[in-house]
Protein backbone atom coordinates (compact mmCIF):
# COMPACT_ATOMS: atom_id res chain seq x y z
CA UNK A 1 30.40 85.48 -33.64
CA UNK A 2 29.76 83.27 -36.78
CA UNK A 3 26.43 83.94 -39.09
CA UNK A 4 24.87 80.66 -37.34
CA UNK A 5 25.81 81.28 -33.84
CA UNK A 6 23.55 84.81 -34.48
CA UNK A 7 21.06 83.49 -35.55
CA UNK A 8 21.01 80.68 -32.85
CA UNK A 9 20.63 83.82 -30.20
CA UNK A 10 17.59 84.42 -31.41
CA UNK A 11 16.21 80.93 -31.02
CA UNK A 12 13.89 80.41 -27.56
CA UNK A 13 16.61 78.90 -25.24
CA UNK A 14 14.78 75.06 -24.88
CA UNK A 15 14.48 75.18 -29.05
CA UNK A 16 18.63 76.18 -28.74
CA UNK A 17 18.84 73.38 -26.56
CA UNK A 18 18.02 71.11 -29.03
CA UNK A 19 19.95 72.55 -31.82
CA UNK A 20 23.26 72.26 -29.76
CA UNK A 21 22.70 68.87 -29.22
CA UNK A 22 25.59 66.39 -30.53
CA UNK A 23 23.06 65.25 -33.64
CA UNK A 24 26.10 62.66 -35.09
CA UNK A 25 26.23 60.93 -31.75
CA UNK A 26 22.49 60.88 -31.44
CA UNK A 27 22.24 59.10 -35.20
CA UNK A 28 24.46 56.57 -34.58
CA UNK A 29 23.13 55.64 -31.21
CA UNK A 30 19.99 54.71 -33.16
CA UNK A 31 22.07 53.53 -35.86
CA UNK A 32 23.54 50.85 -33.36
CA UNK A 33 19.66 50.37 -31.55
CA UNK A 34 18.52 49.07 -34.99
CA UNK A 35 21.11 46.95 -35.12
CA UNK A 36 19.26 45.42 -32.22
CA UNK A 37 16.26 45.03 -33.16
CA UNK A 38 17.09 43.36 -36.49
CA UNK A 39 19.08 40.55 -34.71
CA UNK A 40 16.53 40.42 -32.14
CA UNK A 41 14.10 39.58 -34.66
CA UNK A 42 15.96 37.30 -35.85
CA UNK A 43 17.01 35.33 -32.87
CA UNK A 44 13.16 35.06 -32.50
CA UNK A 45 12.43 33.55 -35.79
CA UNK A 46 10.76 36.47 -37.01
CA UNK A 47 8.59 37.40 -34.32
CA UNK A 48 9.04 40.83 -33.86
CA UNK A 49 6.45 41.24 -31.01
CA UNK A 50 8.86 38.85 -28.42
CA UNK A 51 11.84 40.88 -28.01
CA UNK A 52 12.24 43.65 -31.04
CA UNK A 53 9.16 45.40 -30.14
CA UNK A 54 9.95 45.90 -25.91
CA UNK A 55 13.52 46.73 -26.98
CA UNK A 56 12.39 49.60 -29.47
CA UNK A 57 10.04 50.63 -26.53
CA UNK A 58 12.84 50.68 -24.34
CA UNK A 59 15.10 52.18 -26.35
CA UNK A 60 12.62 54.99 -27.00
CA UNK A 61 12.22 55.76 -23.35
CA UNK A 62 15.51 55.87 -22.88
CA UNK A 63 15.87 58.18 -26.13
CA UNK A 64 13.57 60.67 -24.33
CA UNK A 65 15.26 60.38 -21.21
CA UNK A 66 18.81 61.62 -22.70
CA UNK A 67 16.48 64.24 -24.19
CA UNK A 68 15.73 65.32 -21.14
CA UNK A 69 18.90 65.14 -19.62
CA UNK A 70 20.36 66.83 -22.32
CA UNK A 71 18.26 70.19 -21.04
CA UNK A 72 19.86 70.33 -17.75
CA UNK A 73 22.45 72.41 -17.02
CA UNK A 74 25.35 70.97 -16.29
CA UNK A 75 26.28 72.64 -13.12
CA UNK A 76 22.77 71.21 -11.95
CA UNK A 77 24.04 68.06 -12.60
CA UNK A 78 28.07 68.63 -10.76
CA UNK A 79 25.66 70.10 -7.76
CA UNK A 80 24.05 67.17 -7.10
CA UNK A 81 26.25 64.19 -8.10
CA UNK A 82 27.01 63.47 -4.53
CA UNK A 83 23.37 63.20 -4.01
CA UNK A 84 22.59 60.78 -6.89
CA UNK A 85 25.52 58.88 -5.92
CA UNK A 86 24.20 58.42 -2.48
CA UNK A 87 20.67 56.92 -3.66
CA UNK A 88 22.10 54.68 -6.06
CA UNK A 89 24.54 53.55 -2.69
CA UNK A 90 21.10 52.92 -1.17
CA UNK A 91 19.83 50.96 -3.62
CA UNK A 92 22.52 48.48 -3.16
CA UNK A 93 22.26 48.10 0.22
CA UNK A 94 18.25 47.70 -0.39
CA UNK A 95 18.83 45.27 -3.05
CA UNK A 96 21.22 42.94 -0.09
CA UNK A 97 17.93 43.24 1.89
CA UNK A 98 15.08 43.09 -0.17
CA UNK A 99 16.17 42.69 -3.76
CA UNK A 100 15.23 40.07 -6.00
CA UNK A 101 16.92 36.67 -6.85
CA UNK A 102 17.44 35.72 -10.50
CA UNK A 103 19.95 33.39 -11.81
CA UNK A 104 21.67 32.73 -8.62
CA UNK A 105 22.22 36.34 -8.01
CA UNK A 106 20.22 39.27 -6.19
CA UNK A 107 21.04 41.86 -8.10
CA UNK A 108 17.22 43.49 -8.54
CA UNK A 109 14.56 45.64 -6.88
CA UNK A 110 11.08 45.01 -8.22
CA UNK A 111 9.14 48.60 -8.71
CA UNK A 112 5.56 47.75 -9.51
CA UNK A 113 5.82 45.55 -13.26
CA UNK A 114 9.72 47.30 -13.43
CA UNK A 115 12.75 44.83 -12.47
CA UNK A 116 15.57 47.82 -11.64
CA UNK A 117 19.36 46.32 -11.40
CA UNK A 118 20.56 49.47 -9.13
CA UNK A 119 24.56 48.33 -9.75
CA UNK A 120 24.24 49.06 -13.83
CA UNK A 121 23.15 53.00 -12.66
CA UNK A 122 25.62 53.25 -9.91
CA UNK A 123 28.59 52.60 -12.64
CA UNK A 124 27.73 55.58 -13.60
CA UNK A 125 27.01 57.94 -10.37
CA UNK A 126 30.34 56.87 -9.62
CA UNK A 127 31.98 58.34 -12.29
CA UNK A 128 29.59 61.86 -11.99
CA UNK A 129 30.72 61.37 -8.47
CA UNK A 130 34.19 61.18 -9.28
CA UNK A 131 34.42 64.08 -11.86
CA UNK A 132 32.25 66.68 -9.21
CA UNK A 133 35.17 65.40 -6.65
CA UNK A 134 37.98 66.38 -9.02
CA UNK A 135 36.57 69.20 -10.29
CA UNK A 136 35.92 70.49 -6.89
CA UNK A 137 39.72 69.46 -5.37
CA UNK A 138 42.57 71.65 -5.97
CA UNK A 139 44.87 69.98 -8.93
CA UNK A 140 48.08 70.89 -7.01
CA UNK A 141 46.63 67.73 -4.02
CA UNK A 142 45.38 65.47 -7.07
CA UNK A 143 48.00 62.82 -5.93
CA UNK A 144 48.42 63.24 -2.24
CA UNK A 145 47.51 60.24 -0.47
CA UNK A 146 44.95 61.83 1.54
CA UNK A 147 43.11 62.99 -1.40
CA UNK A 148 43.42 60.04 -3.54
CA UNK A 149 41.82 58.08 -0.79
CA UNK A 150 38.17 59.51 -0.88
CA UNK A 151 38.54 58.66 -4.11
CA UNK A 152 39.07 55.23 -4.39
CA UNK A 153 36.59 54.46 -1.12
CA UNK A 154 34.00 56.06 -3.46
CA UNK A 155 34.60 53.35 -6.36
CA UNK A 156 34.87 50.40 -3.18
CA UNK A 157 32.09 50.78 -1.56
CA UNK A 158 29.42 50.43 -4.43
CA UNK A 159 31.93 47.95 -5.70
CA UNK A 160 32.06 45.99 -3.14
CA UNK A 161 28.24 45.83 -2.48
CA UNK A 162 28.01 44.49 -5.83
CA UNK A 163 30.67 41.76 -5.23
CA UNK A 164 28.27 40.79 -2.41
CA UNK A 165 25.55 40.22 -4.90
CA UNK A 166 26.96 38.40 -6.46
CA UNK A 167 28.33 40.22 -9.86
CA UNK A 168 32.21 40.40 -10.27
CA UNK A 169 31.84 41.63 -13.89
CA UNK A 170 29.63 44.40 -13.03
CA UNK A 171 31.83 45.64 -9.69
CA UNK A 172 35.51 45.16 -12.36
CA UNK A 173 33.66 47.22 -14.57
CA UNK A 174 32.57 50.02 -11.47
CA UNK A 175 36.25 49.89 -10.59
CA UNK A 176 37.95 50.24 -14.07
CA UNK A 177 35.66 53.36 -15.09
CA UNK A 178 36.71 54.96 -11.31
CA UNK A 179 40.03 54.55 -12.85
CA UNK A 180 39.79 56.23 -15.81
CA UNK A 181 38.16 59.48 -14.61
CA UNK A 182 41.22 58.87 -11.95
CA UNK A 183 43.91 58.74 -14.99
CA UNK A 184 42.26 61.61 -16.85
CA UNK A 185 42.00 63.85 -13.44
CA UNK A 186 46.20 63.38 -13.57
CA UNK A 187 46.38 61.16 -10.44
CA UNK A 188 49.59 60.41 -10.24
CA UNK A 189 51.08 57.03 -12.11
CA UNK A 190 52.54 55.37 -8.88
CA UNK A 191 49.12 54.81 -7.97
CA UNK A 192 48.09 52.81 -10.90
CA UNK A 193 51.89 50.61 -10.71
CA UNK A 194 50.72 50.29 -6.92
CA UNK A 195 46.97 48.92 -8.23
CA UNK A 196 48.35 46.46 -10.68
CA UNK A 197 50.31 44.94 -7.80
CA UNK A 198 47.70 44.94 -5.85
CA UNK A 199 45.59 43.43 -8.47
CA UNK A 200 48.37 40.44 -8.97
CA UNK A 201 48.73 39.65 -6.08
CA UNK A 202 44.55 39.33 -5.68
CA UNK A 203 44.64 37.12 -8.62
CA UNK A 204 47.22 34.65 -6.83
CA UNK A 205 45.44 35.17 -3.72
CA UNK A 206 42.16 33.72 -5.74
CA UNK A 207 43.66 31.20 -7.08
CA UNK A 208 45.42 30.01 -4.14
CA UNK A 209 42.49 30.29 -1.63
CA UNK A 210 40.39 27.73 -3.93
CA UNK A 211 39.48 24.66 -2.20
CA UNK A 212 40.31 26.50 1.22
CA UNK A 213 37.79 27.58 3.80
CA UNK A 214 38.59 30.94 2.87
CA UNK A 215 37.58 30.60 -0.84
CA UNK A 216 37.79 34.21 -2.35
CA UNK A 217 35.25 33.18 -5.32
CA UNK A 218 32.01 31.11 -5.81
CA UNK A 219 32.40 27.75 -7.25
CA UNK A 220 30.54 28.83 -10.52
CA UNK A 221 33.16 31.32 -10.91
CA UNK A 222 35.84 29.11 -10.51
CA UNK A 223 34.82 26.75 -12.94
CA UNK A 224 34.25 29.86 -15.67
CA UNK A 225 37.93 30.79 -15.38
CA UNK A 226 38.95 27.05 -15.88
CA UNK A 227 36.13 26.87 -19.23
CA UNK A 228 37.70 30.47 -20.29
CA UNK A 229 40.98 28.53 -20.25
CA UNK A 230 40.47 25.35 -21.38
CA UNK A 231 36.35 24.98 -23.09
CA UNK A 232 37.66 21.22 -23.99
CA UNK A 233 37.32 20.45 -19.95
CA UNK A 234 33.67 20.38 -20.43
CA UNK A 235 32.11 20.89 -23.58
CA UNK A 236 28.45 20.03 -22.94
CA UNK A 237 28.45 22.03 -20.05
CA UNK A 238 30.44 24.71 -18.76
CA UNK A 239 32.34 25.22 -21.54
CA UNK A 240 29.71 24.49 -23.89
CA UNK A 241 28.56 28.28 -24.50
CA UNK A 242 31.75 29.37 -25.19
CA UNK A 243 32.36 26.51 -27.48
CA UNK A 244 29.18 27.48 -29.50
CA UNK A 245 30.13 31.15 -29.83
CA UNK A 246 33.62 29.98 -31.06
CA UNK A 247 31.44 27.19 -33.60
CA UNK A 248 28.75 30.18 -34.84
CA UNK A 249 31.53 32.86 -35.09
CA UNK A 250 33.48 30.98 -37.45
CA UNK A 251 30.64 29.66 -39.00
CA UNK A 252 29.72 33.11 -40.47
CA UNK A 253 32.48 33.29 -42.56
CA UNK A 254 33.32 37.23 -44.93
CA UNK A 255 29.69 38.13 -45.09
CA UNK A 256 27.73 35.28 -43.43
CA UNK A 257 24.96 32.88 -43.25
CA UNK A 258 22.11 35.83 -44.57
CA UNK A 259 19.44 36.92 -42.19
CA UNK A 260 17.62 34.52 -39.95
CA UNK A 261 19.88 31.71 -41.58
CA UNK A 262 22.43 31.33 -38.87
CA UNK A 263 21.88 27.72 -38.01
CA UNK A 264 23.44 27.77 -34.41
CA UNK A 265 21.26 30.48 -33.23
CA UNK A 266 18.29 29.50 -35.18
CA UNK A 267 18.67 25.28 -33.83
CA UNK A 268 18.92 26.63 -30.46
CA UNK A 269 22.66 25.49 -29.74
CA UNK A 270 23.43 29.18 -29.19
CA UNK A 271 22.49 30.10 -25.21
CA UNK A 272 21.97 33.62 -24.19
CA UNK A 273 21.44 34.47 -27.92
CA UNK A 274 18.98 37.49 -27.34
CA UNK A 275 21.48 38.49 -24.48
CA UNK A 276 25.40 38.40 -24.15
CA UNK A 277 25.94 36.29 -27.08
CA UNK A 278 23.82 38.18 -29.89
CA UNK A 279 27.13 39.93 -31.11
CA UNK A 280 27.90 36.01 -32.37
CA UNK A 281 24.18 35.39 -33.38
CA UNK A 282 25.47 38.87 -36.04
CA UNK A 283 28.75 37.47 -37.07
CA UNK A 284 27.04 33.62 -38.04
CA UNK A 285 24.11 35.83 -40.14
CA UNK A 286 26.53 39.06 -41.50
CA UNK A 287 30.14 37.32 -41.26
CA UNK A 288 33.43 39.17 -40.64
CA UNK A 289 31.71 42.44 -42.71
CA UNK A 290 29.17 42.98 -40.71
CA UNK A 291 30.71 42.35 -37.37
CA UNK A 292 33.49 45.25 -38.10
CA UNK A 293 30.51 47.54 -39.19
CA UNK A 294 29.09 47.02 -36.09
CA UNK A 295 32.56 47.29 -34.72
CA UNK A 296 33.01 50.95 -36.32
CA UNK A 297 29.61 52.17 -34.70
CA UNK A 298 30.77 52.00 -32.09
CA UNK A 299 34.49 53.17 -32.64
CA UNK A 300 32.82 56.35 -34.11
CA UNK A 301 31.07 56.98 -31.00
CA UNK A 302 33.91 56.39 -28.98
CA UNK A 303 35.91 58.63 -30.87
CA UNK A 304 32.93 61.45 -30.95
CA UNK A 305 32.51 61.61 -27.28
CA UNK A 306 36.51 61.96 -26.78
CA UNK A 307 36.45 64.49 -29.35
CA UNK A 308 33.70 66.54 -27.38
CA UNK A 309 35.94 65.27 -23.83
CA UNK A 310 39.02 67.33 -25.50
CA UNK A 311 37.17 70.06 -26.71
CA UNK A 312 35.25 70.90 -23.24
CA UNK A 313 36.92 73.85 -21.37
CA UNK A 314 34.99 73.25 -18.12
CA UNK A 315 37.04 70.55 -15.73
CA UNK A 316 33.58 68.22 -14.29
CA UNK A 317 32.27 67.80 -17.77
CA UNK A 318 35.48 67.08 -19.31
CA UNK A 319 35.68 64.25 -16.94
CA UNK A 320 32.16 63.05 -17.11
CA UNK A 321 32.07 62.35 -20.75
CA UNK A 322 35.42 60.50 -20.27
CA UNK A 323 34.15 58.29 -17.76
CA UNK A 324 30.80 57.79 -19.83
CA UNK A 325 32.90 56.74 -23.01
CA UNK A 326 35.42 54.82 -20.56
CA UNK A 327 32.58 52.61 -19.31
CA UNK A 328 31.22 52.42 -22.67
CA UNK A 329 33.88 50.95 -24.20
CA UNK A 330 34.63 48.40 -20.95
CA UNK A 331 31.03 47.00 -22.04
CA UNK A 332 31.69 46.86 -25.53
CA UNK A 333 35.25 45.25 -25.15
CA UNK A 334 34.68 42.97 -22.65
CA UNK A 335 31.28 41.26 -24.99
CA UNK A 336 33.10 41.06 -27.12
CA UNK A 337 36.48 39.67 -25.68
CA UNK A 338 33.62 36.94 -23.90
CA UNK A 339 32.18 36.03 -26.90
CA UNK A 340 35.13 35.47 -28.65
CA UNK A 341 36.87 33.63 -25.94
CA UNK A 342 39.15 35.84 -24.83
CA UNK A 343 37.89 36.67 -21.55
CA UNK A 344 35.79 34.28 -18.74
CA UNK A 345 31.82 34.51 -19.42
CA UNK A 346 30.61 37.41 -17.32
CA UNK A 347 27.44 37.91 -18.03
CA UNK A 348 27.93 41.42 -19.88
CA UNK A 349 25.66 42.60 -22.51
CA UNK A 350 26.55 43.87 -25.62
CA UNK A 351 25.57 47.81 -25.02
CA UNK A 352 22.73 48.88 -27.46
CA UNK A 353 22.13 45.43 -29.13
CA UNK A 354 21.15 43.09 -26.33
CA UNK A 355 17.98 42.75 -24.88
CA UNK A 356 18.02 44.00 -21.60
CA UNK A 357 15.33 46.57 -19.94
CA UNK A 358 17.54 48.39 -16.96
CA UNK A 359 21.15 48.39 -19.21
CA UNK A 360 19.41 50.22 -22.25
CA UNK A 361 17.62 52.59 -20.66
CA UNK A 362 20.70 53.60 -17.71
CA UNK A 363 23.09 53.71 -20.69
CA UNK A 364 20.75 55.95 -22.13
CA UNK A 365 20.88 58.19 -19.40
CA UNK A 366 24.41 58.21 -19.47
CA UNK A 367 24.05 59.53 -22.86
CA UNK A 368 22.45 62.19 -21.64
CA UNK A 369 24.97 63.84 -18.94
CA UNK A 370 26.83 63.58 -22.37
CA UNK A 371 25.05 65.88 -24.13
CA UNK A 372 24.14 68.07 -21.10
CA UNK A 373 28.29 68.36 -20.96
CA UNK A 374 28.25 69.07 -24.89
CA UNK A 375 24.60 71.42 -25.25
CA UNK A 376 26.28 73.32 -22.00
CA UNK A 377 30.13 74.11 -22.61
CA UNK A 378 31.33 76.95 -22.78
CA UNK A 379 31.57 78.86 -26.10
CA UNK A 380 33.38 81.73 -27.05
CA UNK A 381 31.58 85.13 -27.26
């Protein structure tokens, strides 16, 4: 037993607590939040009070929340993960009843002043769900058909309820994170050649069923896969926020416009700018340099939260982190991809940075069952 680890046995256990906790990771979370904040300023002409000052309040909640989290154990947490994934299940199936409409979609559930968007918490009570499972399940029946089953109905059915909604993004992001804890618990790869089949042949299935009574996909949808493909088809209107982005991205230059100068935000050509196109409001203002600083943030959180994944002895929180990072970087990579043109607008915000009261606060969370799995693992005596 090291000097520090001594002394640390002498420290109350909640006071421990907070010593263990992963302190890098913490500092750039916040690093990345300020990011936020600055740009939202900025894509309100200054006026920190319209979307800065909720974010930071948000953000702080959610801070305190992780906190919280953090001080859990994690078996706790592997205990009930069946149960939390069962109320966020619920709160689909409320939100098909009773939820809120917004944008052509009813994805919410109003809670007194609170708008809650129950899919962006189930992406993650699915993969909690998922690493209890595998943790629990005997790795010689990992990739017997019976037992790779449960699996994958746990990922469809909160998947599919959020197709219903509708919110393809949201249920291809539910679906991909199920897939990584899958991959990581050593399911077998047959499974994943016999999913990207699958997948193909969906894709031609979409594509042939437009037009048809049986039309797989909403209209709306249709038409952003034909923008994503071609933005020239209709520049003032479907295609005309990707044709912005594109415009404001290149616009920025090595180090950009300055702050508050970037003229496509600032005119109001920009849409979305406070929401899933604020990563291109950063590039106009900070160019290519700030972009890729941005960039690393979150690269060095990735790579911190794998490093803790690797480092975990214990199976469930091994596979929770993964799935955490997994999903983290799904959100990260597919703003950006959007925003760049290089995937169909999806309506995905850019984790940390966008405005957004439900996606800050659940990611936050998330965070959280990360550091529980970190503050928690075993150590050697």
């Amino acid at each position: 037993m090291s000097y520090l680890e001594y002394n640390l046995q002498t420290v109350p256990t909640g006071a421990r607590k907070l010593l263990y906790l992963h302190w890098p990771l913490i500092l750039l979370l916040m690093a990345v939040a300020s990011i936020g904040f600055l740009m939202l300023t900025s894509v309100a002409g200054g006026d920190f009070e319209r979307w800065a000052e909720p974010q930071m309040k948000r953000f702080g909640l959610g801070l305190a929340a992780m906190v919280v989290v953090a001080m859990i154990p994690i078996w706790f947490l592997r205990n009930i993960a069946a149960l939390i994934y069962a109320c966020s299940v619920i709160l689909l199936v409320f939100v098909e009843f009773f939820g809120v409409v917004g944008m052509g979609a009813q994805r919410w559930i109003d809670i007194g002043s609170l708008r809650v968007q129950p899919s962006e918490l189930t992406k993650f009570t699915v993969v909690m769900m998922l690493a209890a499972y595998y943790d629990w399940l005997d790795q010689k029946k990992v990739s017997r058909p019976f037992w790779v089953t449960i699996p994958a109905l746990v990922i469809l059915l909160p998947a599919g309820l959020t197709v219903i909604q509708p919110d393809l993004g949201t249920a291809l992001l539910m679906i991909t994170a199920g897939a990584v804890v899958k991959f990581m618990a050593g399911v077998s790869l047959l499974y994943f050649g016999v999913l990207a089949a699958v997948g193909v042949g969906l894709v031609f299935a979409v594509f042939s069923s437009r037009g048809t009574p049986w039309q797989l996909l909403h209209d709306y949808q249709y038409l952003r896969i034909d923008t994503f493909m071609d933005p020239s088809l209709d520049p003032l209107g479907a295609g005309y926020q990707i044709t912005q982005s594109i415009i404001a991205l290149g616009s920025g230059g090595m180090s950009g416009r300055g702050f508050m100068q970037g003229t496509q935000s600032r005119l109001n050509f920009l849409p979305e700018k406070h929401t899933d196109f604020i990563f291109t409001t950063l590039a106009e203002e900070f160019g290519f340099i700030g972009g890729v600083s941005l960039l690393g943030l979150y690269v060095l959180i990735i790579v911190f939260c794998i490093i803790a994944a690797i480092q975990n002895k214990d199976r469930f929180s091994s596979l929770l982190i993964m799935g955490v990072v997994g999903n983290f970087f799904l959100f990260v990579a597919m703003n950006i991809s959007m925003v760049m043109g290089l995937a169909p607008v999806k309506g995905v915000p850019l984790p940390l940075v966008s405005y957004g009261g439900t996606a800050m606060v659940v990611l936050m969370l998330a965070f959280g069952l990360v550091q529980s799995a970190y503050v928690h693992r075993p150590r050697s005596q």
